[in-house]
Protein backbone atom coordinates (compact mmCIF):
# COMPACT_ATOMS: atom_id res chain seq x y z
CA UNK A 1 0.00 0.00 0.00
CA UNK A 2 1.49 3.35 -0.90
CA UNK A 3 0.31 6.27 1.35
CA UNK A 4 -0.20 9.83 -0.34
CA UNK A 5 0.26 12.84 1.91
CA UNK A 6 -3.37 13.24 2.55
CA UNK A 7 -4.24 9.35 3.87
CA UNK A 8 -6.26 8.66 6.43
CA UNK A 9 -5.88 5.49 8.28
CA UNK A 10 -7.89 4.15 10.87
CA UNK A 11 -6.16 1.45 12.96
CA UNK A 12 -7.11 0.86 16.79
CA UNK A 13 -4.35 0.71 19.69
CA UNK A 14 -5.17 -2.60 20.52
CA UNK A 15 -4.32 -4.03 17.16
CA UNK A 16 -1.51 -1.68 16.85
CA UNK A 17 0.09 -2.46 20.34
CA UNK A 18 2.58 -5.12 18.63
CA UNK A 19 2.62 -2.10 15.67
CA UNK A 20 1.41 -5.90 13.24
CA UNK A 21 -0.59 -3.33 11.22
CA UNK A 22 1.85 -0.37 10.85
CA UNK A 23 4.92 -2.69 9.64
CA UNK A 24 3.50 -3.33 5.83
CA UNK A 25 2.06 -0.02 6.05
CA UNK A 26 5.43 1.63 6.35
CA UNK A 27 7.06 -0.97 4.07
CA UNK A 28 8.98 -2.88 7.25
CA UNK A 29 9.09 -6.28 8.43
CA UNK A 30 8.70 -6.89 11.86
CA UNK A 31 12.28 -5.77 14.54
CA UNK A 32 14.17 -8.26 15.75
CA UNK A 33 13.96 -7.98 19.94
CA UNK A 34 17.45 -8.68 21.77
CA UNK A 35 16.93 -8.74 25.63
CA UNK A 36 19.19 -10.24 27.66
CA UNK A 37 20.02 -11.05 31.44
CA UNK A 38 22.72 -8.93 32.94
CA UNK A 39 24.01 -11.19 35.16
CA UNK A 40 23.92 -14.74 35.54
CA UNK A 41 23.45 -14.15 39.28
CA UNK A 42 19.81 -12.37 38.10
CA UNK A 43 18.60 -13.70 35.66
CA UNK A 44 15.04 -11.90 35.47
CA UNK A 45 17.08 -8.20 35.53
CA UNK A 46 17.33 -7.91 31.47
CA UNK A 47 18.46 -5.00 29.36
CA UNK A 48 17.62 -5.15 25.16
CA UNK A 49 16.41 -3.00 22.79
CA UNK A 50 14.39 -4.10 19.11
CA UNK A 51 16.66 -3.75 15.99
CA UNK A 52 14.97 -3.63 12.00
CA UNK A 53 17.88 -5.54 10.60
CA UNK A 54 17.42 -4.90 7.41
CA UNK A 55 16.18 -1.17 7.07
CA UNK A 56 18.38 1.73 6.48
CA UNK A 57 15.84 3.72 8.64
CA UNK A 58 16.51 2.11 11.68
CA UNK A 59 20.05 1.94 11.67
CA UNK A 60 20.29 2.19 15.41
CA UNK A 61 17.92 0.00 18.46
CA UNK A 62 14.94 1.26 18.84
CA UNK A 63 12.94 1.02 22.75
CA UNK A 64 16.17 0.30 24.36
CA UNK A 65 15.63 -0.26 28.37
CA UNK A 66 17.94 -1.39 31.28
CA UNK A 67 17.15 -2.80 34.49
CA UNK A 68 13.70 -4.15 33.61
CA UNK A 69 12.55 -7.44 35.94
CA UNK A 70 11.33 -10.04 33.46
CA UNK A 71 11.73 -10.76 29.64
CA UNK A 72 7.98 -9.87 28.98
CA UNK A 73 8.01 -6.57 30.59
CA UNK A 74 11.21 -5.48 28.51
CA UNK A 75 9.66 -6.40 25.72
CA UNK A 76 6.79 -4.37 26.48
CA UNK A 77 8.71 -1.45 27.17
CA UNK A 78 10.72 -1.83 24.15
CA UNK A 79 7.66 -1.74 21.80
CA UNK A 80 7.12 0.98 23.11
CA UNK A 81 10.03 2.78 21.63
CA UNK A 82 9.32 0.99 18.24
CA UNK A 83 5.53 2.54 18.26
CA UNK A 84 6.84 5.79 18.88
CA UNK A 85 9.15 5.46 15.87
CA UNK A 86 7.05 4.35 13.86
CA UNK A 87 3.82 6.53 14.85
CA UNK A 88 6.61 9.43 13.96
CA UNK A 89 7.95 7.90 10.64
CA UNK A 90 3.63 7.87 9.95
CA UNK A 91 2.91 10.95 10.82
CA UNK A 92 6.20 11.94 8.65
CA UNK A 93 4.97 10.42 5.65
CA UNK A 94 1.79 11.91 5.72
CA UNK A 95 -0.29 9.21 7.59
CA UNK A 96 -2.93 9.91 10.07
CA UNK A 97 -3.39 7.12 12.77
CA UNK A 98 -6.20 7.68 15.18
CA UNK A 99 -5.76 6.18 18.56
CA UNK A 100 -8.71 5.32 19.84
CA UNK A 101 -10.09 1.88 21.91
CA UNK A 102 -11.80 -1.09 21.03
């Protein structure tokens, strides 16, 4: 789908939360998410961040948190940062998303 500056498109948070909609949208495949335990002494204290490994505009991790206690909730946080990137990179391109709820 190619996006002129005037698009409208309606997609909810809820199905946007994992950003499944946005990726095609924006012609991206889904990031890659690294998190990893700090220590072996803790391993629920993980650090990562998500990477799009093959798109020039992403060179750098995206949603990158420290510190966080479990794997889920880092990944959580780290989408996050990749929704904000790519609600920016949207709105940037001249797409409209409306956050609304289900």
């Amino acid at each position: 789908m190619v996006a002129s500056q005037d698009s409208h498109i309606r997609l909810s948070v809820k199905r946007l939360h994992s950003s499944l909609d946005l990726y095609p949208i924006l012609g991206l495949t889904a990031p890659t998410y690294d998190i990893r335990p700090l220590s072996p002494a803790a391993p629920n204290i993980v650090s990562g961040a998500a990477m799009f490994q093959s798109s020039p505009l992403f060179p750098k991790p995206l949603g990158e948190v420290r510190n966080v206690y479990g794997r889920k909730n880092a990944r959580e946080e780290c989408a996050k940062g990749v929704w904000k990137a790519l609600s920016d990179l949207a709105r940037s391109r001249g797409i409209k998303i409306d956050e609304m709820e289900d």
